[in-house]
Protein backbone atom coordinates (compact mmCIF):
# COMPACT_ATOMS: atom_id res chain seq x y z
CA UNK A 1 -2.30 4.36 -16.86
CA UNK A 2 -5.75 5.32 -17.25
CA UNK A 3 -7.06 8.22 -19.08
CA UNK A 4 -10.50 10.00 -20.15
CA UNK A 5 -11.98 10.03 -23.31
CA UNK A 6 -14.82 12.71 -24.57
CA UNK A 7 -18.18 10.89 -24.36
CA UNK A 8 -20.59 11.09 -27.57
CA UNK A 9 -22.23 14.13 -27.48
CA UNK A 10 -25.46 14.80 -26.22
CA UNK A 11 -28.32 17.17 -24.27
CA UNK A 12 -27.58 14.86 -21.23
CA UNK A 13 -23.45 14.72 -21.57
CA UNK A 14 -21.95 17.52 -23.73
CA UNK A 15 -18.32 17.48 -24.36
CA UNK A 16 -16.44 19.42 -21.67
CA UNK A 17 -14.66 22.07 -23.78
CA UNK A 18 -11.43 21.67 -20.60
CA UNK A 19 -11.14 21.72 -16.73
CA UNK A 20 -13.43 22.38 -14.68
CA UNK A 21 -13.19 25.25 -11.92
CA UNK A 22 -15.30 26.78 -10.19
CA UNK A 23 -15.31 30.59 -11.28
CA UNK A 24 -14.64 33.51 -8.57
CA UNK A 25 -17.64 34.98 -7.17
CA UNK A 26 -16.90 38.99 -7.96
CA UNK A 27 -20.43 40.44 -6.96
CA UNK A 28 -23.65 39.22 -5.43
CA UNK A 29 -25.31 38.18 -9.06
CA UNK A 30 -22.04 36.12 -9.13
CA UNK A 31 -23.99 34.06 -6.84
CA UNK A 32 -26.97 33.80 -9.10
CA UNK A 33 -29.20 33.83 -5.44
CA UNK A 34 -31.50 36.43 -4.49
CA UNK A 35 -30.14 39.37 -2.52
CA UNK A 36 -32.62 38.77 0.35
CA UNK A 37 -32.11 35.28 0.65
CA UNK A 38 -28.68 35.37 1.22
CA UNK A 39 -29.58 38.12 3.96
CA UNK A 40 -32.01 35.67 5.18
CA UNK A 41 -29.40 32.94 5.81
CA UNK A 42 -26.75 35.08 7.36
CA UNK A 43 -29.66 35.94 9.82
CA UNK A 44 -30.14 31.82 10.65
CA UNK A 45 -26.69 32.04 11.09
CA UNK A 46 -26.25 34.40 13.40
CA UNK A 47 -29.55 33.22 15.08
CA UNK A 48 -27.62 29.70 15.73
CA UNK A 49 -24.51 30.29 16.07
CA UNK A 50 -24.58 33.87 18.05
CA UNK A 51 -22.27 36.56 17.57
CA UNK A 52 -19.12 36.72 14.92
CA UNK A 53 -16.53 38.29 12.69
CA UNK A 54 -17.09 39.03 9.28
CA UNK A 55 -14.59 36.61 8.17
CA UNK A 56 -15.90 33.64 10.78
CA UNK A 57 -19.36 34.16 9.50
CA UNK A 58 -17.54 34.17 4.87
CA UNK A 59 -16.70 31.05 6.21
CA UNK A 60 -20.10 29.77 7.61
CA UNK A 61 -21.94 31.07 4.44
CA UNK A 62 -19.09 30.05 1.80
CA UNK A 63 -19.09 33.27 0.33
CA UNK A 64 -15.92 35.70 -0.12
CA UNK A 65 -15.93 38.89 2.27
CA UNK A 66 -14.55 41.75 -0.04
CA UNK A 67 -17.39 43.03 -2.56
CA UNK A 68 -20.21 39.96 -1.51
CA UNK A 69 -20.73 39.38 1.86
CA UNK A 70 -19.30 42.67 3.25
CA UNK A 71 -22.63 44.37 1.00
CA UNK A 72 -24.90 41.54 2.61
CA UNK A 73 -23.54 42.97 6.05
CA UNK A 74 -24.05 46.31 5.31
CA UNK A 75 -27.73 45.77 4.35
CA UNK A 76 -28.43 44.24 7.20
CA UNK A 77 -26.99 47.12 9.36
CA UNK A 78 -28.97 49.70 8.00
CA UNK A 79 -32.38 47.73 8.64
CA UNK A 80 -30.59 47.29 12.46
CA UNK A 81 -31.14 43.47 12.03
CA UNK A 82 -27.47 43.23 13.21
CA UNK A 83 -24.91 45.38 14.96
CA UNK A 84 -21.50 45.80 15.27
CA UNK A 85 -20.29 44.60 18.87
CA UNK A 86 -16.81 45.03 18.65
CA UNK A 87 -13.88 46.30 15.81
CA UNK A 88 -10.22 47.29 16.13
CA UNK A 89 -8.82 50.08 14.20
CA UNK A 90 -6.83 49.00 10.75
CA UNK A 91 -7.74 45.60 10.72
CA UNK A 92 -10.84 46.11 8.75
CA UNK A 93 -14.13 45.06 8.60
CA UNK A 94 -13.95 41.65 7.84
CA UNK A 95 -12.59 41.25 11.73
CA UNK A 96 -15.13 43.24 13.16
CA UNK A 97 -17.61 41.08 15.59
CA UNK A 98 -21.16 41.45 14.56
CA UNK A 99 -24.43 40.32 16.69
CA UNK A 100 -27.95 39.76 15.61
CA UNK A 101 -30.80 41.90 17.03
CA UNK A 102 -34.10 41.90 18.35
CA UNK A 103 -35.45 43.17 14.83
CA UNK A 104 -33.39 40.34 13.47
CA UNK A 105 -34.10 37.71 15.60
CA UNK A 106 -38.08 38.38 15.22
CA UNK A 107 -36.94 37.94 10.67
CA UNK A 108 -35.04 34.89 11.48
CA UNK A 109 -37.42 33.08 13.15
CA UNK A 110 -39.26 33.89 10.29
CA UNK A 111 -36.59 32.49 7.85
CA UNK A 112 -36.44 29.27 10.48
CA UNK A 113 -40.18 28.41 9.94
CA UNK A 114 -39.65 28.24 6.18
CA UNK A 115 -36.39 26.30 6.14
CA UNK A 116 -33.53 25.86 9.44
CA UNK A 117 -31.02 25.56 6.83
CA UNK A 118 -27.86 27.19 7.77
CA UNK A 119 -24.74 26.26 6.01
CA UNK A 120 -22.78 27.25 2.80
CA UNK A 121 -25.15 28.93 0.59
CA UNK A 122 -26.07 27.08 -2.12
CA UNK A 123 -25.95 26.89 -5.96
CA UNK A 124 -28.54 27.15 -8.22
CA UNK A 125 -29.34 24.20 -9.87
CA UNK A 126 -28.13 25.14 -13.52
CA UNK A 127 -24.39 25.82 -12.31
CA UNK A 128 -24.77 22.32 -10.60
CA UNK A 129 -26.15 20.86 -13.80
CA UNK A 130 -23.65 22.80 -15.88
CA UNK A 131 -20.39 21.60 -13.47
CA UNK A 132 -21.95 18.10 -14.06
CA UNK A 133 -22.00 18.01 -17.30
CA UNK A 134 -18.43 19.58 -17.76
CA UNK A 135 -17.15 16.92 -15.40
CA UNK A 136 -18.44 14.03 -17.01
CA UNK A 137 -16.37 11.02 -16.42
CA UNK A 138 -16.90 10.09 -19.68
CA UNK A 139 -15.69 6.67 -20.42
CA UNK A 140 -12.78 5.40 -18.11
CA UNK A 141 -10.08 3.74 -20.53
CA UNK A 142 -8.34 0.98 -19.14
CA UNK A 143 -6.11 -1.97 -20.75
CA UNK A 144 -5.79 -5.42 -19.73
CA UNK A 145 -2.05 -4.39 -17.91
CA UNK A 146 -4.27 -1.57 -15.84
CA UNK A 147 -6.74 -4.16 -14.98
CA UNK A 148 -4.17 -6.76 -14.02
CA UNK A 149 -2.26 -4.20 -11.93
CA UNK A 150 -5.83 -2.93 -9.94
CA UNK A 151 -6.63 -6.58 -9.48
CA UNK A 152 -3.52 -7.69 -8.57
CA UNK A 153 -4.67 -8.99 -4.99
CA UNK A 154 -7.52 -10.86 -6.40
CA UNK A 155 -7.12 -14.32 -7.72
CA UNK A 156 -9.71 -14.72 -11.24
CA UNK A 157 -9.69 -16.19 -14.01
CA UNK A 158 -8.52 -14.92 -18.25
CA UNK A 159 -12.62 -14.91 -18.88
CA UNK A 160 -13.23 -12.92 -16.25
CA UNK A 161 -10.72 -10.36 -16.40
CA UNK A 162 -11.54 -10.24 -20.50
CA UNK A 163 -14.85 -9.67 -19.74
CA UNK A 164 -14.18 -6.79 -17.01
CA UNK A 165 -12.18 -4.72 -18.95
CA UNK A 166 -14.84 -3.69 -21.50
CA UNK A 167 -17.61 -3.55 -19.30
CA UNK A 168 -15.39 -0.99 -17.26
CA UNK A 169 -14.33 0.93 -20.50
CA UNK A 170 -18.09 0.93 -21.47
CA UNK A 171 -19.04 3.20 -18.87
CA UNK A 172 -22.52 1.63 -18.79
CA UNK A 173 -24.46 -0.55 -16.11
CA UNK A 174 -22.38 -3.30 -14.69
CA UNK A 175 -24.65 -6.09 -13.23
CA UNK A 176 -21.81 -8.98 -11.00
CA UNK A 177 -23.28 -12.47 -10.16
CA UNK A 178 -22.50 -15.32 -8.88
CA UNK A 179 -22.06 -17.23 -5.45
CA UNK A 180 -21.60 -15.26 -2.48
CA UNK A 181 -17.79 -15.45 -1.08
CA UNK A 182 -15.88 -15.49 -4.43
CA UNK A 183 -14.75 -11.30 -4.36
CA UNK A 184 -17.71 -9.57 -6.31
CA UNK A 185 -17.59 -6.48 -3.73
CA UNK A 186 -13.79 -6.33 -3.72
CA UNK A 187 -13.93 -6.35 -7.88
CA UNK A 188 -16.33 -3.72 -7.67
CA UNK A 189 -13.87 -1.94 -4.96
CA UNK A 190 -11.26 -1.96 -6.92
CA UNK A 191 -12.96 -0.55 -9.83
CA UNK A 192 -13.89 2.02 -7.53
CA UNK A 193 -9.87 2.45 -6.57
CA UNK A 194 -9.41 3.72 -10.51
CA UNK A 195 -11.64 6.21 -10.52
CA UNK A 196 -11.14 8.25 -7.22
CA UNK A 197 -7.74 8.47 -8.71
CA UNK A 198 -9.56 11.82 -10.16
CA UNK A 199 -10.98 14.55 -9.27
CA UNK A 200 -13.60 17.01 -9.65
CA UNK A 201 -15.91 19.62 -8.15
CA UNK A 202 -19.51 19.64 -6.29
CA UNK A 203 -21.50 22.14 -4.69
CA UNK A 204 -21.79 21.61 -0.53
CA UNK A 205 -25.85 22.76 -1.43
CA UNK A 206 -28.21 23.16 -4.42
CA UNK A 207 -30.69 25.87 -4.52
CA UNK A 208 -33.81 25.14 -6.95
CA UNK A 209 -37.52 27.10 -6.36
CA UNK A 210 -36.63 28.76 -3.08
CA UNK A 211 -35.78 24.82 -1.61
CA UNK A 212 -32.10 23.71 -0.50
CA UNK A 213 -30.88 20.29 -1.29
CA UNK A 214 -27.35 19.21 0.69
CA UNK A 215 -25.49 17.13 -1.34
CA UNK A 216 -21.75 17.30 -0.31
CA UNK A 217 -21.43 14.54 2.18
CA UNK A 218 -18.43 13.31 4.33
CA UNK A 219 -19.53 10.07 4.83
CA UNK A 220 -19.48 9.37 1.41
CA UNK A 221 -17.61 11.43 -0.50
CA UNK A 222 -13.92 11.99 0.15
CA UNK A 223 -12.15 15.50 -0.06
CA UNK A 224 -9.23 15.74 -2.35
CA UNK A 225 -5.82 16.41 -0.66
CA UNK A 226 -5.23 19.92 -1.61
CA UNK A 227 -8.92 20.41 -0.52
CA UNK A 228 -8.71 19.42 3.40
CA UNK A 229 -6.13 23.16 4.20
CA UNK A 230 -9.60 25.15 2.52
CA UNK A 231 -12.22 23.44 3.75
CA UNK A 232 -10.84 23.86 7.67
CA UNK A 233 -9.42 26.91 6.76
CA UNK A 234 -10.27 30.42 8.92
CA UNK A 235 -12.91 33.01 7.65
CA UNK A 236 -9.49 35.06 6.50
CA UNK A 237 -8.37 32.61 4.43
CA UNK A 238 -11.66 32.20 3.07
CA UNK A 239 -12.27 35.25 1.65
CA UNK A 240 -9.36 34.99 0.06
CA UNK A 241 -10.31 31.85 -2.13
CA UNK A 242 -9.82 32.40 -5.67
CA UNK A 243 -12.45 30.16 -6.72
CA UNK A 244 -16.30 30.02 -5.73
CA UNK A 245 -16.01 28.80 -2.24
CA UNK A 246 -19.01 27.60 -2.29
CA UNK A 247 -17.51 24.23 -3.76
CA UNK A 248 -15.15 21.84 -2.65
CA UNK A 249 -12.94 19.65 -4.43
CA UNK A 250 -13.84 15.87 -3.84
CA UNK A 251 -12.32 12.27 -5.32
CA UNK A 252 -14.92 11.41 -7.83
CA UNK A 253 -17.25 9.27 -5.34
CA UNK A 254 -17.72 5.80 -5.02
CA UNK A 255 -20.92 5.21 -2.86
CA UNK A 256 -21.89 1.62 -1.44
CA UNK A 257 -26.06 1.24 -0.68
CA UNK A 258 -26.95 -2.27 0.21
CA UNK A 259 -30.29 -3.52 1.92
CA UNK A 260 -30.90 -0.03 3.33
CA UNK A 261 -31.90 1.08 0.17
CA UNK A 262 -35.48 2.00 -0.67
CA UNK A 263 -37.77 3.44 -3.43
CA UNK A 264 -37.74 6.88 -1.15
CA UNK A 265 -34.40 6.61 -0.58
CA UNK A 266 -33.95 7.04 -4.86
CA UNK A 267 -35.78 10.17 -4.43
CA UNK A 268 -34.98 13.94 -2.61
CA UNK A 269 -35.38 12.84 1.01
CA UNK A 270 -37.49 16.43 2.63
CA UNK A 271 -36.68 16.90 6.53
CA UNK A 272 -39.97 18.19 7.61
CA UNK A 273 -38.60 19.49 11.13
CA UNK A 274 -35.78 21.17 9.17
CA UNK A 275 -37.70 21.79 5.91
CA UNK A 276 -34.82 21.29 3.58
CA UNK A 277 -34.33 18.44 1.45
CA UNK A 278 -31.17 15.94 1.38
CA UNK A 279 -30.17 14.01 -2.44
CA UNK A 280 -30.41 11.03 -2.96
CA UNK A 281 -27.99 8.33 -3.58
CA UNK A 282 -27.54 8.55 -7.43
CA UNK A 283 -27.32 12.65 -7.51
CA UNK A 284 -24.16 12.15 -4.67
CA UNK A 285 -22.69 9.62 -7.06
CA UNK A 286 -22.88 11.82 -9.54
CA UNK A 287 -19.58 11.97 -12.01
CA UNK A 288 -18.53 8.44 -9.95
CA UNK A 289 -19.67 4.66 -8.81
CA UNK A 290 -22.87 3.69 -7.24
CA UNK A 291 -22.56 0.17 -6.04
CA UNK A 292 -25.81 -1.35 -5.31
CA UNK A 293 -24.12 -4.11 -3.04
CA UNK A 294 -26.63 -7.25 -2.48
CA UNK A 295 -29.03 -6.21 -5.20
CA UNK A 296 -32.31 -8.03 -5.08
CA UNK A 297 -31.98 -8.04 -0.65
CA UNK A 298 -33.04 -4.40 -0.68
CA UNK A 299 -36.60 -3.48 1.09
CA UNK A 300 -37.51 -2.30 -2.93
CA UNK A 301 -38.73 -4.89 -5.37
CA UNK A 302 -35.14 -5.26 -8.32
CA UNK A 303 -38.37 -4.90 -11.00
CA UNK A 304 -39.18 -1.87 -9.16
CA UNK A 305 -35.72 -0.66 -8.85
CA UNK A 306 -34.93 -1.17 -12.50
CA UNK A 307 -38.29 0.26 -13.25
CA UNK A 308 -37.56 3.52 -11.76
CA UNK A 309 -33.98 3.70 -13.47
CA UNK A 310 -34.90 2.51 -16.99
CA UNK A 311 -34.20 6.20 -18.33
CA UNK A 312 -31.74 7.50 -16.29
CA UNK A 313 -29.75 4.18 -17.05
CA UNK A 314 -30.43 5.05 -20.80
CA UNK A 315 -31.07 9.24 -20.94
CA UNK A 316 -28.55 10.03 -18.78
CA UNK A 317 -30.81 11.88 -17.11
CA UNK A 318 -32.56 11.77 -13.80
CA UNK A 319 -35.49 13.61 -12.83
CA UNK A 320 -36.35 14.63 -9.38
CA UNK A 321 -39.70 16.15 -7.66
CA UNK A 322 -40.29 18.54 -5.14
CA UNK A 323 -42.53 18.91 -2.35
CA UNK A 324 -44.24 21.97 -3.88
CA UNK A 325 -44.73 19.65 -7.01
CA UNK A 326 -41.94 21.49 -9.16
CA UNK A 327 -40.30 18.89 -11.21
CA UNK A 328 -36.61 19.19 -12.54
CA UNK A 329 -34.01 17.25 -14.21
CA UNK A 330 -30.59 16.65 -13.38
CA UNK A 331 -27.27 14.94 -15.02
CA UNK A 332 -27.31 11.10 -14.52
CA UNK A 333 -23.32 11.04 -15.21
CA UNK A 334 -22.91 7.47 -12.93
CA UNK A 335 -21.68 3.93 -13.45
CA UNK A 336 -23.68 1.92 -11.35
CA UNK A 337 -22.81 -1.66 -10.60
CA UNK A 338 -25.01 -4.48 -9.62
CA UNK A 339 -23.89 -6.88 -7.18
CA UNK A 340 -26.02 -9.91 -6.21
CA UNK A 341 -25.35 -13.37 -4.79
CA UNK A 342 -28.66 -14.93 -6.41
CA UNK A 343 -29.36 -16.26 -9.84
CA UNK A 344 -30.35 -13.56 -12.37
CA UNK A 345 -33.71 -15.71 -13.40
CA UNK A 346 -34.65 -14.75 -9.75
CA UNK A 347 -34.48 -11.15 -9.54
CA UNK A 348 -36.04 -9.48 -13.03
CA UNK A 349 -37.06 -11.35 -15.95
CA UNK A 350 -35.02 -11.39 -19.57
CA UNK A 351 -36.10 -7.52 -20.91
CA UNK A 352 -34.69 -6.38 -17.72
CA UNK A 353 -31.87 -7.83 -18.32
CA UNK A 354 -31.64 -6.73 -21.64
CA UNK A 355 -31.10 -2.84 -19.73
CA UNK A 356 -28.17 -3.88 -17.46
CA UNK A 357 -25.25 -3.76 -20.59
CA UNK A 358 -22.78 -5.99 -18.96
CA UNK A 359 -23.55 -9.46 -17.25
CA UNK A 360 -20.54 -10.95 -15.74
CA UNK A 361 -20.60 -13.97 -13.60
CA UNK A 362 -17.98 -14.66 -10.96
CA UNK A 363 -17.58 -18.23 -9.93
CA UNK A 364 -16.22 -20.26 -7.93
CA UNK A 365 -12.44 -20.96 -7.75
CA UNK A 366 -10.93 -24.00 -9.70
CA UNK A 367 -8.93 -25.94 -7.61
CA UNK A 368 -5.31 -24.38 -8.82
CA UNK A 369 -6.98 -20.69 -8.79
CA UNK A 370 -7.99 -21.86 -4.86
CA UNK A 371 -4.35 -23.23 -3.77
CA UNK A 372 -3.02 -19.72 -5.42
CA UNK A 373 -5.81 -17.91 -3.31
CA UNK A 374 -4.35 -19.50 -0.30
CA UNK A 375 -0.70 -19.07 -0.89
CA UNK A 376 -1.57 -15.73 -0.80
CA UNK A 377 -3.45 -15.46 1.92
CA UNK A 378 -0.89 -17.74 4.25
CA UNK A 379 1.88 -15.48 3.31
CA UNK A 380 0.29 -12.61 3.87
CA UNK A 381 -1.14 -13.34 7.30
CA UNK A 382 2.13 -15.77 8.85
CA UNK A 383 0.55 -19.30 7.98
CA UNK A 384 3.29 -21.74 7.32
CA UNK A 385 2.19 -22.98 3.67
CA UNK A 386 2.37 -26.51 2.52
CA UNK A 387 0.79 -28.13 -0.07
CA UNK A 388 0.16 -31.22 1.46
CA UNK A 389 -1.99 -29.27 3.87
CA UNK A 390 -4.03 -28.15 1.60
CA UNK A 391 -4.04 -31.41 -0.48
CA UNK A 392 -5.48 -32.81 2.84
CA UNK A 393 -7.91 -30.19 3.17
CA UNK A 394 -9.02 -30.70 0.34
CA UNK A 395 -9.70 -34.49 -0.14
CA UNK A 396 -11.16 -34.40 3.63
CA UNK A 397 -13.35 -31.61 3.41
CA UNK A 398 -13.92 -30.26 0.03
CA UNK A 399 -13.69 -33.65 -2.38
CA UNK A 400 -15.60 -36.09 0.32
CA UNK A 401 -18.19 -33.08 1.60
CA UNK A 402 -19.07 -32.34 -1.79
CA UNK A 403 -17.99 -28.91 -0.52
CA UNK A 404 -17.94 -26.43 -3.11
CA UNK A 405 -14.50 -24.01 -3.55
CA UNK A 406 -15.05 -20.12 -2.16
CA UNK A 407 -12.57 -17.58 -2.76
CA UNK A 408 -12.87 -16.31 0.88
CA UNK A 409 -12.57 -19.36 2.38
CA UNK A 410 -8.73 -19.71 2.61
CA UNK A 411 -8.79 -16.21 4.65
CA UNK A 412 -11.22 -17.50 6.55
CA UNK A 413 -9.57 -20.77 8.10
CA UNK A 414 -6.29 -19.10 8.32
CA UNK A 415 -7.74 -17.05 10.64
CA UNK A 416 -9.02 -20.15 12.37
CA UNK A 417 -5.76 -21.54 11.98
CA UNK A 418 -4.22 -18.57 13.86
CA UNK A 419 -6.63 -17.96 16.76
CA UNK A 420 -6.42 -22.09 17.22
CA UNK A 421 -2.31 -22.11 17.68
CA UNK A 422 -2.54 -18.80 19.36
CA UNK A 423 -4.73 -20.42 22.21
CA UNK A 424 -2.56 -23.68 22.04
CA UNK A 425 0.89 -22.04 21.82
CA UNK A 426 1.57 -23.64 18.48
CA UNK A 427 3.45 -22.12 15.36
CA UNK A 428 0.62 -21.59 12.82
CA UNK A 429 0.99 -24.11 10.21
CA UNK A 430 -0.99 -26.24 7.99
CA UNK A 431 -0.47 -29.34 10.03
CA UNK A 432 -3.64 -31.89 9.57
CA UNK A 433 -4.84 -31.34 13.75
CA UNK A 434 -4.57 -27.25 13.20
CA UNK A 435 -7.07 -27.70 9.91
CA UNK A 436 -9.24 -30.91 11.94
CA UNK A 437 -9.82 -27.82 14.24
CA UNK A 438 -10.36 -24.86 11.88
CA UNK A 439 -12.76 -26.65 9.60
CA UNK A 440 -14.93 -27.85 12.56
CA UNK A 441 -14.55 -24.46 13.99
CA UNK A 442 -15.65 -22.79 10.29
CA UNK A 443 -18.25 -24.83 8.74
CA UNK A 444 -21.54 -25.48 9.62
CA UNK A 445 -23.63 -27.90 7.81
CA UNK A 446 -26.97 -26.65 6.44
């Protein structure tokens, strides 16, 4: 069983004092946004999306009906930026179908030409920083039975998993090497697996200076069960939501980046059609994992990559630019793990490595770790096992090639195995012609 401990106090991290929840938004300085902003995106709204109830457009904007956006509304109305088209008696005003303007349409093109954003409003960045810091995920706990049990499907050896374990419990940078083939993606995985176990809370938007910055993300982050009914739910039900709509409940993220990654991917990433900004990787990892997947095959330099995360890595804190110059800091609550298939001496040079806390190498397969590997593998996927199969394998193209052992090799050829006595009509089995065929089908000399 895993479980959270408090991490050491500090600017960056303090202690969360209990849950985290996003308080109910009451009034419009609930919000902590500007009156007229908020009028200005229900106009972009409107100006997209055309004409709408009161509750279709609380769920558009993220914001409860009753006492916030019902005010916004009626501002709006008596500047005749928007009308009421349609509104049935006793159902109240929430279901009444308002359309923009002329008056507002001229204002929200005005709005559009400083920033088409028009989602959930935002919040400002010190509730973001604030939730952050209350979330921390402080340092996961795990035992050598929890590590065992999420690494169950992987075949490694008592160093390895001895080694894990603290590196894990350590909460700090996590930097995997070793040949390619031998699981350091699906360790990193399944590290992953224990912490989206939890849960916690982020903003759809920020709002710092005037600027937006999206951050929720449904490519990478995944919404908690209980979460999926209010995110899809009707404007109704929206304004209805006990908590500040304007988050949503997510499994703490684990986000993959592998060669894609650049130096300007690290920072806010500005839209200059739609003049609103997007985070970055580390800020939508925030409170989770950033896997850096193939580290030192990114377009960025690894010296420049460390470089540029020397104190967040260290502080705990990021810090983040604007266009308009205005620089701000943010929470860097994230394990990050390393995970590269080339020798360390290769990448950065010794006081580099000297930042990355834990260096664990994952080699290649002994010989009785390899024949456990593919017992595994043979079961799982219908390959009649035999160990004088693999015995033969092994002499003939492993021992005599000078081959060395991969732990994704035995999934590989019993996939071999399988397409080969599929097209032959054969039962697939480790006989020595079904292996003649999958090795010469597998391996290519370089």
């Amino acid at each position: 069983m895993t479980k959270m401990t408090r991490p050491p106090t500090s600017a960056a991290t303090p202690v969360a004092t209990g849950p985290f929840v996003p308080p109910p938004i009451n009034t419009i300085e609930d919000t902590g946004l500007n009156p007229l902003w908020l009028q200005d995106l229900a106009l972009k709204i409107f100006y997209f999306q055309g004409y709408m109830s009161g509750f279709k457009l609380a769920e558009e904007i993220a914001l409860p009906f009753t006492g916030v956006l019902s005010l916004i509304l009626d501002a709006l109305k008596r500047e005749k930026l928007i009308e009421v088209r349609s509104s049935q008696a006793g159902v109240g005003e929430g279901a009444y179908i308002y359309a923009i303007t002329g008056a507002g349409i001229a204002r929200a093109r005005e709005a559009i030409e400083r920033s088409q954003y028009a989602g959930p409003a935002p919040v400002p960045l010190e509730m973001y920083n604030d939730a952050i810091r209350r979330q921390s995920r402080g340092r996961l706990q795990v035992t050598n039975r929890v590590m065992r049990q999420v690494l169950s499907h992987v075949v490694l050896s008592e160093d390895t998993y001895q080694r894990l374990g603290p590196a894990v419990n350590s909460g700090m940078s996590i930097f995997l090497y070793g040949p390619p083939g031998n699981g350091k993606t699906t360790i990193a995985r399944a590290i992953g697996n224990l912490i989206q176990a939890q849960k916690m809370y982020i903003p759809y938007a920020i709002y710092v200076d005037g600027q937006v910055i999206t951050l929720y993300d449904s490519v990478n982050h995944q919404l908690a069960g209980e979460e999926d009914a209010s995110v899809q739910a009707t404007g109704g039900m929206r304004s209805t939501v006990r908590r500040d709509p304007r988050w949503v409940q997510i499994r703490r993220p684990f986000i993959v980046t592998g060669g894609e990654l650049t130096m300007a991917g690290l920072d806010l990433v500005f839209d200059d059609t739609l003049k609103y900004y997007e985070a970055p990787f580390q800020i939508k990892a925030n409170g989770g994992i950033l896997l850096i997947d193939d580290f030192g095959r990114q377009q960025v330099r690894p010296r420049d990559l460390l470089n540029r995360w020397i104190v967040p890595l260290e502080n705990r804190i990021d810090y983040m630019s604007l266009h308009t110059g205005r620089k701000f800091e943010v929470p860097f609550d994230v394990l990050v793990i390393f995970s590269t298939n080339l020798p360390p001496k290769e990448l950065v040079d010794e006081a580099f490595l000297r930042r990355l806390r834990h260096k664990i190498e994952i080699t290649d397969p002994t010989y009785e770790e390899y024949r456990e590997i593919f017992k595994r593998v043979a079961a799982q996927k219908g390959v009649a096992y035999n160990d004088q199969g693999l015995a033969y394998l092994l002499q003939e193209y492993y021992i005599k090639a000078n081959r060395k052992l991969r732990a994704s090799h035995p999934r590989d050829l019993c996939d071999q195995i399988l397409d080969i006595s599929r097209y032959l009509g054969m039962e697939p089995e480790m006989t020595k012609e079904l292996i003649d065929r999958a090795v010469k089908s597998y391996f290519v000399e370089l």
